[in-house]
Protein backbone atom coordinates (compact mmCIF):
# COMPACT_ATOMS: atom_id res chain seq x y z
CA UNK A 1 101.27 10.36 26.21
CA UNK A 2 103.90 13.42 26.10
CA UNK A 3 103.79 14.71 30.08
CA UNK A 4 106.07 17.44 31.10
CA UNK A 5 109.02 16.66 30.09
CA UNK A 6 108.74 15.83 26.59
CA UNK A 7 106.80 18.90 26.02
CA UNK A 8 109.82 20.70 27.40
CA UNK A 9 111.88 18.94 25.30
CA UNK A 10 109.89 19.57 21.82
CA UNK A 11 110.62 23.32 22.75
CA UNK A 12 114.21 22.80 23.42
CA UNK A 13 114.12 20.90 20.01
CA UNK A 14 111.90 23.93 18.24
CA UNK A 15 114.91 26.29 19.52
CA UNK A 16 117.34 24.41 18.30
CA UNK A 17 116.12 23.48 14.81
CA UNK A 18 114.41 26.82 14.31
CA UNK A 19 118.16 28.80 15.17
CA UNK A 20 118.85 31.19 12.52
CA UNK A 21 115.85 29.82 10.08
CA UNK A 22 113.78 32.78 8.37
CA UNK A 23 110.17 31.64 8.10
CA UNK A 24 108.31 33.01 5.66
CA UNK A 25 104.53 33.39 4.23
CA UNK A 26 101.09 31.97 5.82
CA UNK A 27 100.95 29.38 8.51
CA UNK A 28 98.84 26.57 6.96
CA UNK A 29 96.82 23.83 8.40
CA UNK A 30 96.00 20.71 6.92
CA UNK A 31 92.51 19.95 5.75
CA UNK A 32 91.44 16.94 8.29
CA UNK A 33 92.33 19.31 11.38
CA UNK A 34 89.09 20.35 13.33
CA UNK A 35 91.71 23.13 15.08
CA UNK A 36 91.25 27.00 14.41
CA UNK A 37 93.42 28.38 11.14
CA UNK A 38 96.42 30.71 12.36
CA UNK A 39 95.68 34.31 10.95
CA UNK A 40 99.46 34.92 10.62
CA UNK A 41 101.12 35.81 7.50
CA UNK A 42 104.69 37.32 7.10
CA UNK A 43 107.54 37.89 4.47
CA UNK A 44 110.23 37.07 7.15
CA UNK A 45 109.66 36.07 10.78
CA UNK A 46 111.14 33.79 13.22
CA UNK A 47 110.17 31.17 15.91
CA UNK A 48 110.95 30.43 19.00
CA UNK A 49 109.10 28.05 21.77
CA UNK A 50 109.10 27.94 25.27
CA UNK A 51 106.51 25.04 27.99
CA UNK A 52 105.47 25.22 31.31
CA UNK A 53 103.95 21.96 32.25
CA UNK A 54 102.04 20.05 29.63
CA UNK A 55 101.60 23.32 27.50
CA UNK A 56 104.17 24.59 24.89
CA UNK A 57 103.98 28.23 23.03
CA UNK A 58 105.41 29.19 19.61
CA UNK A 59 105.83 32.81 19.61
CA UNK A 60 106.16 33.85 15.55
CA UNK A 61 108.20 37.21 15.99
CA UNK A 62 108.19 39.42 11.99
CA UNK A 63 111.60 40.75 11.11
CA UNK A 64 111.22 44.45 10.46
CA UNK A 65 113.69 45.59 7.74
CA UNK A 66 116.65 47.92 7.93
CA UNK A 67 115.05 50.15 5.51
CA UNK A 68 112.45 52.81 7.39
CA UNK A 69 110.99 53.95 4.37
CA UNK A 70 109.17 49.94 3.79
CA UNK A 71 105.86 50.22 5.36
CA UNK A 72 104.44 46.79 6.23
CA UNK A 73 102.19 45.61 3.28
CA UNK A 74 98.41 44.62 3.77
CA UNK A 75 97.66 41.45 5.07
CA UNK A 76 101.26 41.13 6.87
CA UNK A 77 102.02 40.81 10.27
CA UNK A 78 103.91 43.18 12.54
CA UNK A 79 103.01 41.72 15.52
CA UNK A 80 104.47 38.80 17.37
CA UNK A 81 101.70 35.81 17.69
CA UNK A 82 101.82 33.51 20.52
CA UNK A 83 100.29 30.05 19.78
CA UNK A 84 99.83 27.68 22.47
CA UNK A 85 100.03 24.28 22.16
CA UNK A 86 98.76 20.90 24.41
CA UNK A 87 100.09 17.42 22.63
CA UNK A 88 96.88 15.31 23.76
CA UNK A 89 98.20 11.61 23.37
CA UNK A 90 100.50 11.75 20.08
CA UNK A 91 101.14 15.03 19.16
CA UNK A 92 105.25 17.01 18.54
CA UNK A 93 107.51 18.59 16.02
CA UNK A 94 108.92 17.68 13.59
CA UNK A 95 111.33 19.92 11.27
CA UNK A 96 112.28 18.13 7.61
CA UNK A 97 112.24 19.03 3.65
CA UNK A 98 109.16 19.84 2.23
CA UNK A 99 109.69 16.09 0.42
CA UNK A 100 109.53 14.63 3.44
CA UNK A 101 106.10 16.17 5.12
CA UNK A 102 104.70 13.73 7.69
CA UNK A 103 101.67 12.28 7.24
CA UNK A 104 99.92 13.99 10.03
CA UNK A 105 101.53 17.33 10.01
CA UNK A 106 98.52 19.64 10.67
CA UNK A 107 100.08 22.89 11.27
CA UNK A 108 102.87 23.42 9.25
CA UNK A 109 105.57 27.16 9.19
CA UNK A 110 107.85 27.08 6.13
CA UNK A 111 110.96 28.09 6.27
CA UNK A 112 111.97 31.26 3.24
CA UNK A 113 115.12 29.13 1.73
CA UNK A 114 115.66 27.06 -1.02
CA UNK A 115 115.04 24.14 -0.90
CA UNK A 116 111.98 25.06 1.76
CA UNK A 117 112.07 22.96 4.84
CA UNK A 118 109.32 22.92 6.91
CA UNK A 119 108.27 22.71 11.14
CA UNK A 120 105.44 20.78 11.37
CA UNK A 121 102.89 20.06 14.25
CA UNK A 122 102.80 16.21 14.18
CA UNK A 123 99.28 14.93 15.72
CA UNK A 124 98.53 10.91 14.54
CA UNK A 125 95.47 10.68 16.91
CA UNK A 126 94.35 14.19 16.40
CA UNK A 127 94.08 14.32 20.40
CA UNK A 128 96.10 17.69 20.75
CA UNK A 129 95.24 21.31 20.06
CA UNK A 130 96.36 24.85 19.15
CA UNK A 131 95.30 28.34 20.02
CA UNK A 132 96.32 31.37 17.64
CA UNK A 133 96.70 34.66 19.97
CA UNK A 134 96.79 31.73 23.10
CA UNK A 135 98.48 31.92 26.51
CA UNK A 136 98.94 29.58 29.32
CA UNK A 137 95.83 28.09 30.70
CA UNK A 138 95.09 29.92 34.08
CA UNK A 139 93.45 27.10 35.86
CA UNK A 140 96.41 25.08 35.56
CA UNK A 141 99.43 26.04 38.13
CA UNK A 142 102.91 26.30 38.58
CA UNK A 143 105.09 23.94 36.26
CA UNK A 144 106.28 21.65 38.23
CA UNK A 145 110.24 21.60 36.88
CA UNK A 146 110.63 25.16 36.35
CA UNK A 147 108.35 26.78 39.16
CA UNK A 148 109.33 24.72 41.67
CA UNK A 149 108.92 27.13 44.79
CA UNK A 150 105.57 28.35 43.00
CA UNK A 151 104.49 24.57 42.60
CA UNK A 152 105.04 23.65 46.37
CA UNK A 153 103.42 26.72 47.50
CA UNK A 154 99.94 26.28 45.64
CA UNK A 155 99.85 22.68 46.92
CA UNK A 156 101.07 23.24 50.95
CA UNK A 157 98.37 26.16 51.11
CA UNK A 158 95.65 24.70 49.40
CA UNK A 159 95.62 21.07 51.47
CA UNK A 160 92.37 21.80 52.79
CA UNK A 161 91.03 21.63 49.46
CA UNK A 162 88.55 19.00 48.75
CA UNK A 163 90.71 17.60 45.79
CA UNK A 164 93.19 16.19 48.80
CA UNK A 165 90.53 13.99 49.60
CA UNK A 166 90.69 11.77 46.57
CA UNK A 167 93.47 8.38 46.32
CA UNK A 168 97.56 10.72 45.92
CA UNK A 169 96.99 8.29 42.07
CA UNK A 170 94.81 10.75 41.28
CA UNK A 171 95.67 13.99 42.48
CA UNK A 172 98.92 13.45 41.18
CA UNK A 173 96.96 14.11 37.29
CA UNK A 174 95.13 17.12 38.74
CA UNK A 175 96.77 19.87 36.25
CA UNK A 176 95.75 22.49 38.93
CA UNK A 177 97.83 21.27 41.41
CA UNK A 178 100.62 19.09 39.67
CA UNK A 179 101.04 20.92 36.03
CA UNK A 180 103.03 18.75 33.92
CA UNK A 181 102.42 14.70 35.73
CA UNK A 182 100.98 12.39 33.53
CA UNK A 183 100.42 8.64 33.88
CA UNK A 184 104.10 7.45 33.84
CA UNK A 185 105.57 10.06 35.92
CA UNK A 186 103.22 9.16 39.05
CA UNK A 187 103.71 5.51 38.49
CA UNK A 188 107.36 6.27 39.14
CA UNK A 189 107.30 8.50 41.48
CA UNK A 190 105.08 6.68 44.03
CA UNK A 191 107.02 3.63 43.82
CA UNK A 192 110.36 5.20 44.55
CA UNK A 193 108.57 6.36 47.86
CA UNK A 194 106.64 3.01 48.26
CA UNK A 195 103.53 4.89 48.79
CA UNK A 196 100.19 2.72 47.56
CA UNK A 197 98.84 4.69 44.80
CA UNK A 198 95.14 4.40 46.58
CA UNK A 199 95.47 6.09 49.74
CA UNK A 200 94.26 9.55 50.68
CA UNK A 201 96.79 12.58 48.70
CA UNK A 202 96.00 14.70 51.92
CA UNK A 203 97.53 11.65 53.91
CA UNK A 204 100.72 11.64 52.04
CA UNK A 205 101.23 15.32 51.65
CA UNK A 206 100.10 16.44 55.34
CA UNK A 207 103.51 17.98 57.18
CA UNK A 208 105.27 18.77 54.01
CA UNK A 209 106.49 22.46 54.18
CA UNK A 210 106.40 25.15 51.37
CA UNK A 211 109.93 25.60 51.41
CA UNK A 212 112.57 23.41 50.67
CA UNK A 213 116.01 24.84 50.73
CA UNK A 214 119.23 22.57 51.15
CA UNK A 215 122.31 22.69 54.02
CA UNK A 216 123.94 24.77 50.83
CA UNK A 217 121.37 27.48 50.49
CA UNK A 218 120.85 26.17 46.89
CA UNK A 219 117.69 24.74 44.45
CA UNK A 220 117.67 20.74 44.35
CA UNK A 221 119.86 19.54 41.79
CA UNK A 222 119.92 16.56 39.93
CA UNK A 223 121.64 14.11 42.22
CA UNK A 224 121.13 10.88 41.90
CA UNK A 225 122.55 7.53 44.25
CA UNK A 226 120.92 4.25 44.16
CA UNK A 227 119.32 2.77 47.03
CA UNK A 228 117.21 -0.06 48.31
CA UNK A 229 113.64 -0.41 49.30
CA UNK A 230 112.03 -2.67 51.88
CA UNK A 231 111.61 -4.89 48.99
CA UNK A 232 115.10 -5.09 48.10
CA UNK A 233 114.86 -3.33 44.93
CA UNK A 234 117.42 -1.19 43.42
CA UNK A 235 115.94 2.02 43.25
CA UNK A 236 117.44 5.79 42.58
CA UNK A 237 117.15 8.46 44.91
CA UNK A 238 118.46 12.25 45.49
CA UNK A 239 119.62 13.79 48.46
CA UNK A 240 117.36 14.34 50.92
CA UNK A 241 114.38 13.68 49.10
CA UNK A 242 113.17 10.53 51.72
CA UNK A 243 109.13 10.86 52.25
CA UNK A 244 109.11 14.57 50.59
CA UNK A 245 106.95 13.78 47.55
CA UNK A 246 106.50 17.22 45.90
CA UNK A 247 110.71 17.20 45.75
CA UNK A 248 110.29 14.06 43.54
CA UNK A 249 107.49 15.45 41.33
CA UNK A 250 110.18 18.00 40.58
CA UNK A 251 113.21 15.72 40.54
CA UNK A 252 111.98 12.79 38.43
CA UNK A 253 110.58 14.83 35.78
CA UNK A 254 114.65 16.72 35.42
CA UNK A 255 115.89 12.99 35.06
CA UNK A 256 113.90 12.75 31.77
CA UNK A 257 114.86 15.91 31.04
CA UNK A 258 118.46 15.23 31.53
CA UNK A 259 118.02 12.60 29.02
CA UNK A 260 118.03 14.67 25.76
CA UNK A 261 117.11 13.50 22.60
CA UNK A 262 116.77 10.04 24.11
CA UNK A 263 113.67 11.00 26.05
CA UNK A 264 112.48 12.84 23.06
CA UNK A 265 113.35 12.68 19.25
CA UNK A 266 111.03 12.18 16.89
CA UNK A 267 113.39 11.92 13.82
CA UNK A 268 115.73 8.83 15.59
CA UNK A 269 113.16 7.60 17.62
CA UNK A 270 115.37 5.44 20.04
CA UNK A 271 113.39 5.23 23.16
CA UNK A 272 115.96 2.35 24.47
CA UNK A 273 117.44 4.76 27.39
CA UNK A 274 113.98 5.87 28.07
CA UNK A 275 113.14 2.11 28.87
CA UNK A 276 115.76 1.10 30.71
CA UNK A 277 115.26 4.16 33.67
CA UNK A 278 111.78 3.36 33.79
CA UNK A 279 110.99 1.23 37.40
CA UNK A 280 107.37 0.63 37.40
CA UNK A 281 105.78 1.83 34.73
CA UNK A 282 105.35 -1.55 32.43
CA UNK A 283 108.02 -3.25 33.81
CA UNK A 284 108.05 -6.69 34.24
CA UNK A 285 106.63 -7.85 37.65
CA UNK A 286 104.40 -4.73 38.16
CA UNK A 287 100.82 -4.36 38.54
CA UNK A 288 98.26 -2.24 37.28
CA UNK A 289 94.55 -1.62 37.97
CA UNK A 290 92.16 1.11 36.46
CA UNK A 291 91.59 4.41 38.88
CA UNK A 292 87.97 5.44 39.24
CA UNK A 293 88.76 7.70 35.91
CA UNK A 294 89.54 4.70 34.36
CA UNK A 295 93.25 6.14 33.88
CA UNK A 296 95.96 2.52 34.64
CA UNK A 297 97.73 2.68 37.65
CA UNK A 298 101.34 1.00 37.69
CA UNK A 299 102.48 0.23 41.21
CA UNK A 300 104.02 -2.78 42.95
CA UNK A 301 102.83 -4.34 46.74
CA UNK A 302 99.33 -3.08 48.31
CA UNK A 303 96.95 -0.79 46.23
CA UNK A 304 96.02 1.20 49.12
CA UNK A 305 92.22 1.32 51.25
CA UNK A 306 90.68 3.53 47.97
CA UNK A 307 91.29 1.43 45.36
CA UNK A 308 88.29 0.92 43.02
CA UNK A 309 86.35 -1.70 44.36
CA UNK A 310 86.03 -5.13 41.91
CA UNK A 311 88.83 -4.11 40.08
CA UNK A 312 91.01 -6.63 38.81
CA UNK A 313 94.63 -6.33 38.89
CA UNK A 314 96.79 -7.13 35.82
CA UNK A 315 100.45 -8.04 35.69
CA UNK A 316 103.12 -6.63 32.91
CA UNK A 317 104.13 -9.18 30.10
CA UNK A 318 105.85 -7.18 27.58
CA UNK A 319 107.71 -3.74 28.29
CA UNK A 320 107.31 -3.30 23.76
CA UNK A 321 103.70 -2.69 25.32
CA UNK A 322 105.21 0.94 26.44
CA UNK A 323 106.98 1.45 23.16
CA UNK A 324 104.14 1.63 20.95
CA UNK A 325 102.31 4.06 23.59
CA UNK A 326 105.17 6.24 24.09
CA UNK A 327 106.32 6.38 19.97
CA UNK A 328 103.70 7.14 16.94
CA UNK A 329 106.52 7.38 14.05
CA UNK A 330 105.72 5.68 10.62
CA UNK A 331 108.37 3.62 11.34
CA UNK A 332 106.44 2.19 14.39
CA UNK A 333 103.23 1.80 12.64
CA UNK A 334 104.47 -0.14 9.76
CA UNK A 335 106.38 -2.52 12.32
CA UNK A 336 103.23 -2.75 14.12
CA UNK A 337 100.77 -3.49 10.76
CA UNK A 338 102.93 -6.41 9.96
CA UNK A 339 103.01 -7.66 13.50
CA UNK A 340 98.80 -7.63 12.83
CA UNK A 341 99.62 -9.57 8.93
CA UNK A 342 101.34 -12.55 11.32
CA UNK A 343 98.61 -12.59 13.49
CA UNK A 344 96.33 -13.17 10.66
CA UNK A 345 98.08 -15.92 9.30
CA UNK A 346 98.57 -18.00 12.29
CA UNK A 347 94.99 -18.06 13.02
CA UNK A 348 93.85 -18.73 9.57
CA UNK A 349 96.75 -21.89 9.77
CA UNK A 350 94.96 -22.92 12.77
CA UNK A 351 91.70 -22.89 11.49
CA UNK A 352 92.50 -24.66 8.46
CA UNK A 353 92.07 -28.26 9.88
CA UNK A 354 88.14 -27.30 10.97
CA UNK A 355 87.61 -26.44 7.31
CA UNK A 356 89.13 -29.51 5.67
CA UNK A 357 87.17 -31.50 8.57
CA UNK A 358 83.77 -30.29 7.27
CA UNK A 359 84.28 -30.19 3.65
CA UNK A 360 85.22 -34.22 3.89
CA UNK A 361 82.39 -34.17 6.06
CA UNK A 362 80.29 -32.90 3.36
CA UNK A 363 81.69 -34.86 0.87
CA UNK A 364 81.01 -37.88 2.77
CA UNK A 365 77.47 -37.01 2.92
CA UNK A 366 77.25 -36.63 -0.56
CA UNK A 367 78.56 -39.86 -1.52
CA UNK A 368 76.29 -41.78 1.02
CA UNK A 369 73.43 -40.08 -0.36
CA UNK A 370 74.62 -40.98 -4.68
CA UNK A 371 75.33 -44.49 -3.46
CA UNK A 372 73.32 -47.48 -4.93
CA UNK A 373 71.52 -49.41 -2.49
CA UNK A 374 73.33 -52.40 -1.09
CA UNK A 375 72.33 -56.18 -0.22
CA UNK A 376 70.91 -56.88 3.47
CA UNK A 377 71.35 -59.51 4.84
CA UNK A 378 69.13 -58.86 8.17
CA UNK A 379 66.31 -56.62 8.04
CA UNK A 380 66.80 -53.52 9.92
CA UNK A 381 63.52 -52.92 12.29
CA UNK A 382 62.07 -48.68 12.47
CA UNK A 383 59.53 -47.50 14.32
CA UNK A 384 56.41 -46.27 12.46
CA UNK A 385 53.58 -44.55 13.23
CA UNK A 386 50.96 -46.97 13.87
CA UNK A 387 48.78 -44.85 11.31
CA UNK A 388 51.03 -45.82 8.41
CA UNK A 389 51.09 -49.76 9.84
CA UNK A 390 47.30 -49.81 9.10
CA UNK A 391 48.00 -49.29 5.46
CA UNK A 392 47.06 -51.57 2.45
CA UNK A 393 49.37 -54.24 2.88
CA UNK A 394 49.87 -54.70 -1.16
CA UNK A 395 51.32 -51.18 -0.84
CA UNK A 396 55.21 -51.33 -2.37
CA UNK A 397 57.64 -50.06 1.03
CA UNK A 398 58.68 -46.59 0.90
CA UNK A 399 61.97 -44.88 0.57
CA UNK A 400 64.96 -45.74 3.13
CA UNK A 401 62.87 -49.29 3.89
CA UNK A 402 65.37 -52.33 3.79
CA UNK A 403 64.23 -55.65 2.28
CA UNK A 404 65.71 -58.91 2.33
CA UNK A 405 64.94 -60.92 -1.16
CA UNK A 406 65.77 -63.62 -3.11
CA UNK A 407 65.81 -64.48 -6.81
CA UNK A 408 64.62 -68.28 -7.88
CA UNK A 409 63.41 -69.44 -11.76
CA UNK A 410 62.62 -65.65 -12.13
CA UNK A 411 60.14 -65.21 -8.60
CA UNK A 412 60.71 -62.77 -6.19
CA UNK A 413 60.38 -63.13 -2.91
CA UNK A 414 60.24 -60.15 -0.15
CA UNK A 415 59.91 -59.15 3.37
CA UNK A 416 59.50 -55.52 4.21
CA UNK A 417 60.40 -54.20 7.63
CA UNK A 418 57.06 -52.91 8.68
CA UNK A 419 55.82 -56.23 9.83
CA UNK A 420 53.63 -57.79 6.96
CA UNK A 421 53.49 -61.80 5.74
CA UNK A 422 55.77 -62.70 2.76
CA UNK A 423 54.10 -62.43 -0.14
CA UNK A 424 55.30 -63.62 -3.65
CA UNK A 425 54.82 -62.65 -7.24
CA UNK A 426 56.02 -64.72 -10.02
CA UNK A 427 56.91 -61.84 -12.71
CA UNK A 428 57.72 -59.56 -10.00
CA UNK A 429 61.49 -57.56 -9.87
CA UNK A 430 61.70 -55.45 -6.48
CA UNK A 431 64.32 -52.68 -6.34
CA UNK A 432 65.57 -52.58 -2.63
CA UNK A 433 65.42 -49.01 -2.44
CA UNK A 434 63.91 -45.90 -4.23
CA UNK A 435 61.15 -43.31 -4.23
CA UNK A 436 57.77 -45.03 -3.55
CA UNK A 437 55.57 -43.42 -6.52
CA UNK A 438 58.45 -45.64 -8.52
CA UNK A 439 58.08 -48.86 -7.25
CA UNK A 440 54.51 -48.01 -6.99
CA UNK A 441 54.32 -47.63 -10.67
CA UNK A 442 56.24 -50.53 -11.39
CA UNK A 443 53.81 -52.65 -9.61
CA UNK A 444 50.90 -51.55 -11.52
CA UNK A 445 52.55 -52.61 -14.67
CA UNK A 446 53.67 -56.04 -13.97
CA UNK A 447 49.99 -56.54 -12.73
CA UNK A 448 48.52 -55.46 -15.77
């Protein structure tokens, strides 16, 4: 899910795309999108972008003409509109040739050049929205990267709130407090601490001051040296930043940032560097468990006193897991539909045997059932109702009723299983087995 810093990067990515690039005519949206239509048309305008946490604004500015005596015409624009945007799970931009539209581009700006090109809102899941005439979303504060003294601030004075009182896991997604944290941001920034994800936020943030100014007067920078936990792990730290947790949630964030295009770029989509600073989140060795919103928690050691109670804990096994939730390309999808094609044939291989097994099953049941009755050498004894036992003893035996005869100077002699004296008939031909009304018929004939 795009957190803070790759919403900071699509706008560094708008700017620098959308440099110098006259846009021209209506904004449209595509046909699937439940999202309002943008009443914005213009001969010439340009666009420029800008974030603050997990929100990012297009402002569409109309280029007024040298000329004085060209009055706008009806319908146009000569206004500036802001349009606010928040990425949901899948959503950024994406600038190409009108050829090459993505699939999902829902909003789309084209460009007044030939041939056009086009900046597209890119949503697969449809998760993210837009807002024509938008600005930022009041109850959500200070941007945690680029308002840092505003972000520590709202959260030292407001401690008392009853927010605080919930596991630092969660707080750490409250948007009010922590604008721009998602799910992999907190994973890593609690485990570079070693705090437990489930303990009490007002715990961990109790004694931190609003103000955090260096020996040198200056803003934390960037600075990064590696070093080592209880544990023993390798982890990476900057100055000074030892128990202050609100320094992280504005330090880790910059690393991304600091990243580029490898943190964020749609068109390459090489998330390789992206993987390999990741600590905790889906890493090999790591541990996650659902928070009581059901959001998964990454973390490594002891959960903490407020973890959710019967919740199981699961361990990483694959860190391509974090690759398909971090990257929604075609390119992705395709790889990821013929992964599905494999797993279809290997279980239809193994279930191949079962199916043979039962059709010569079948098949074996068939035969028994067409084959003609066999010789017997001993008679086979059933249990019968004693009803049918006090039957006419002339009466011929019934299907599935072995017989042991013998055939001397053309007289038959038989035993049937149920029990009854031999009896003999001179012209007499039995047939071992077969439906009674046949031999039953047969037996009136030979005594007529």
């Amino acid at each position: 899910m795009p957190e803070g810093p790759e919403l900071h990067l699509a706008s560094l990515y708008v700017n620098n795309m959308c440099a110098g690039v006259v846009f021209t005519g209506a904004v449209r949206k595509s046909e699937v999108s439940k999202n309002p239509d943008v009443p914005f048309t213009c001969e010439a305008y340009r666009i420029t972008a800008a974030s603050r946490g997990k929100e990012v604004k297009l402002t569409l500015t109309p280029m007024k003409s040298d000329d004085s005596k060209n009055t706008v015409k009806a319908g146009q624009a000569d206004q500036p509109m802001d349009i606010v945007f928040r990425f949901g799970m899948s959503g950024y931009f994406r600038f190409t040739t009108e050829d090459e539209l993505p699939k999902h581009a829902h909003l789309r700006f084209y460009s007044k050049e030939e041939p056009c090109r086009v900046l597209s809102y890119v949503d697969a899941r449809r998760f993210g929205s837009w807002h024509p005439d938008g600005k930022w979303q009041p109850d959500r504060g200070p941007c945690i990267m680029f308002e840092y003294e505003s972000f520590r601030e709202n959260i030292v004075s407001h401690l008392s709130d009853r927010a605080f009182d919930r596991p630092i896991c969660e707080v750490l997604l409250n948007q009010k407090y922590f604008n721009g944290i998602g799910n992999y941001l907190r994973a890593e920034i609690l485990f570079r601490l070693n705090i437990p994800p489930f303990v009490s936020a007002r715990t961990v943030l109790e004694g931190l001051q609003s103000e955090d100014v260096f020996e040198d007067k200056k803003p934390f920078k960037n600075e990064i040296k590696d070093t080592k936990t209880a544990d023993g792990d390798k982890q990476k730290q900057g100055k000074g930043e030892k128990g202050d947790l609100l320094r992280l949630c504005h330090m880790v964030p910059l690393e991304v940032v600091n990243q580029g295009g490898k943190g964020y770029d749609p068109q390459k989509a090489d998330y390789s560097d992206f993987q390999a600073w990741l600590q905790c989140y889906y890493v090999d060795g790591m541990t996650s468990i659902r928070d009581h919103n059901g959001r998964t928690m990454w973390f490594k050691g002891d959960p903490g006193p407020m973890a959710p109670k019967d919740s199981k804990a699961h361990k990483a096994k694959k860190r391509a897991k974090k690759e398909d939730e971090h990257d929604y390309t075609e390119e992705k999808k395709v790889a990821s539909s013929a992964s599905k094609k494999n797993v279809v044939k290997q279980e239809a291989v193994t279930k191949t045997p079962k199916k043979e097994k039962d059709a010569r099953s079948k098949e074996a049941v068939s035969k028994r059932r067409t084959e003609k009755p066999r010789e017997v050498n001993a008679p086979q004894h059933e249990k019968r109702p004693t009803a049918r036992r006090k039957k006419d003893s002339s009466a011929e035996p019934t299907t599935g009723e072995l017989m042991k005869f013998s055939q001397n100077d053309k007289k038959t002699t038989y035993w049937s299983t149920i029990g009854k004296k031999p009896q003999q008939n001179s012209n007499l031909i039995v047939l071992v087995a077969g439906p009674q009304r046949r031999s039953e018929r047969a037996t009136r004939q030979n005594s007529k």
